[in-house]
Protein backbone atom coordinates (compact mmCIF):
# COMPACT_ATOMS: atom_id res chain seq x y z
CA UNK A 1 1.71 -6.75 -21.68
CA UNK A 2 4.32 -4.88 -24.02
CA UNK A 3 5.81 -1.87 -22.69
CA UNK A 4 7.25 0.86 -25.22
CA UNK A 5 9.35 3.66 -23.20
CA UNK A 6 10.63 6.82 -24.00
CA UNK A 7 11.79 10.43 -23.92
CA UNK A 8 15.15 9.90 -22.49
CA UNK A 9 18.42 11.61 -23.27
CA UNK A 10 20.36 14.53 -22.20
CA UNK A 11 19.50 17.70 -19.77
CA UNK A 12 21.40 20.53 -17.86
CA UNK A 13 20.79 20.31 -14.19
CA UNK A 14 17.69 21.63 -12.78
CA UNK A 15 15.73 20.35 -16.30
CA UNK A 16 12.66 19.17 -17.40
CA UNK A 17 12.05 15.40 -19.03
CA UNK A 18 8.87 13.69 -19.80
CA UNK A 19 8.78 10.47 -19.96
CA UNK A 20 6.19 8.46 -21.76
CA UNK A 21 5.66 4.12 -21.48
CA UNK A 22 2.61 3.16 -23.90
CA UNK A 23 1.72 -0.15 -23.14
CA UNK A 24 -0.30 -2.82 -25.41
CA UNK A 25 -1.63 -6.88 -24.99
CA UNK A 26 -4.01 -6.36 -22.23
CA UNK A 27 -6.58 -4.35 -20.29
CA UNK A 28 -3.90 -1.12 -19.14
CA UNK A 29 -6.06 0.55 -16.78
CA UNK A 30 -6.17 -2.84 -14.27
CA UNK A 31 -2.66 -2.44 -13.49
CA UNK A 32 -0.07 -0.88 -11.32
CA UNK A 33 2.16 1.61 -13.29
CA UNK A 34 5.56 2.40 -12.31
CA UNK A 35 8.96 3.67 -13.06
CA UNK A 36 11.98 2.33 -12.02
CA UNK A 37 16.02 3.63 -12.52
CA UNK A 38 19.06 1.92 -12.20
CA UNK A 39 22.07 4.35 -12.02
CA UNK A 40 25.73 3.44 -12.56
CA UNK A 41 27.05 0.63 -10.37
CA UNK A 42 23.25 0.87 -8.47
CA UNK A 43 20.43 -1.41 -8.24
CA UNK A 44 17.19 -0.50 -9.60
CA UNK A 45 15.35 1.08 -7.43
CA UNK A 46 11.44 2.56 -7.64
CA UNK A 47 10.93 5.98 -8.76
CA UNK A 48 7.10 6.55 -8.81
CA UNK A 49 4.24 4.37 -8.97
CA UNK A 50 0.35 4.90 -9.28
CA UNK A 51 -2.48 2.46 -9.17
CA UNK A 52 -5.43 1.28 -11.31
CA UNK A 53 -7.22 3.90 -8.82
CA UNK A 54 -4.88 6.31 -9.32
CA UNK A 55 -3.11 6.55 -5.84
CA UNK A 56 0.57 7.63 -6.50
CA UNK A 57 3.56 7.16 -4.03
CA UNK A 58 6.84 8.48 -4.66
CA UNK A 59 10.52 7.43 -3.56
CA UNK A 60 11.86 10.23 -1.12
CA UNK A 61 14.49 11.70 -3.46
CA UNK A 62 12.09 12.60 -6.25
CA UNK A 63 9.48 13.86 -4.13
CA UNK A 64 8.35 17.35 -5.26
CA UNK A 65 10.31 17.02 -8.36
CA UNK A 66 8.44 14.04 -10.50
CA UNK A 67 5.13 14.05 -11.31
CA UNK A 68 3.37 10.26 -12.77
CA UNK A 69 0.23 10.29 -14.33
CA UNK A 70 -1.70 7.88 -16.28
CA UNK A 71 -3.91 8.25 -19.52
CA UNK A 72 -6.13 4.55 -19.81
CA UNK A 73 -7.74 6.02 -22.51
CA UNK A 74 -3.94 5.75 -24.60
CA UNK A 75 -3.07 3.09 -22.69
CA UNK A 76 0.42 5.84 -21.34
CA UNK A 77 1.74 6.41 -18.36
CA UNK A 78 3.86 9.27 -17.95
CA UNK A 79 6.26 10.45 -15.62
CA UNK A 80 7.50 13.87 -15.67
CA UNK A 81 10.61 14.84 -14.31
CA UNK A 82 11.64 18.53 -13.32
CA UNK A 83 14.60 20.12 -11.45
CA UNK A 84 16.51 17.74 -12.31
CA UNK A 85 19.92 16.74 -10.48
CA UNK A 86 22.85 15.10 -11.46
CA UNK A 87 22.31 11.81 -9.48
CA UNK A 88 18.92 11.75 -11.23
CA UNK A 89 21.25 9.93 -14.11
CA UNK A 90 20.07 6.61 -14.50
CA UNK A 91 18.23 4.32 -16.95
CA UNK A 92 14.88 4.58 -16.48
CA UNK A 93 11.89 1.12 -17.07
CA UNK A 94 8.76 1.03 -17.28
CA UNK A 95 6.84 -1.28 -15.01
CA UNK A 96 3.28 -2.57 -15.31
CA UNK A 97 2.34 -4.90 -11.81
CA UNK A 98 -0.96 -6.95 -11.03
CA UNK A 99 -1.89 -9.61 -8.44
CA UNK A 100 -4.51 -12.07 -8.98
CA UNK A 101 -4.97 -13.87 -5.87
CA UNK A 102 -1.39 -14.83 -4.95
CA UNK A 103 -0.03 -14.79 -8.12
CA UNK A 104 2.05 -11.52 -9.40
CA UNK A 105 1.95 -10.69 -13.00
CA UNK A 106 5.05 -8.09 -13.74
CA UNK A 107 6.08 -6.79 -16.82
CA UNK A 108 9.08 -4.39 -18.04
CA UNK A 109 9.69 -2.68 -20.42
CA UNK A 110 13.07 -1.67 -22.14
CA UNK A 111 14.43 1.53 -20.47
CA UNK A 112 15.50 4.83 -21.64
CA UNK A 113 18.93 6.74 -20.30
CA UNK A 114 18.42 9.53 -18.56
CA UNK A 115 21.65 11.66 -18.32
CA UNK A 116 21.80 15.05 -16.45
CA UNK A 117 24.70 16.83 -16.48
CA UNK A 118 26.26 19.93 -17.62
């Protein structure tokens, strides 16, 4: 799986972004979707994630704010990012999860900076 992100760059607090990963090389709509963000001096941490059924779990801080979705028919998952903070600054990856059996398949893709500030 090749992941493609995008829409990243530069918004005043309490901003809107939309992000977009399109992904390509196999069958999209089996996996796990998620976005990821690593901020200055942090460790990547998850952001969002929704599932091939489309069951979506959020990480506390962005809850209410970010909104992923999925489009299998493009092969896109989105993630879309409003009132946005300062500590929201971070680059953001794409991540696209399966398990068969006990084996993990995970793939990333390349990450787009998000910077919010005034």
């Amino acid at each position: 799986v090749q992941l493609q992100a995008s829409g990243g760059g530069l918004v005043q607090p309490g901003g809107s972004l939309r992000l977009s990963c399109a992904a390509s090389g196999s069958i999209f709509s089996i996996y796990t979707m998620g976005w990821y963000r690593q901020g200055p001096g942090k460790q990547r941490e998850l952001v969002a994630r929704i599932t091939a059924g489309g069951t979506t779990n959020y990480a506390d801080s962005v809850k209410g704010r970010f909104t992923i979705s999925r489009d299998n028919a493009k092969n896109t998952v989105f993630l879309q990012m409003d009132s946005l903070k300062p500590e929201d600054t971070a680059v953001y990856f794409c991540n696209a999860n399966r398990w068969l059996g006990s084996i993990s398949y995970n793939y990333w893709g390349q990450g787009t900076l998000v910077t919010v500030s005034s």
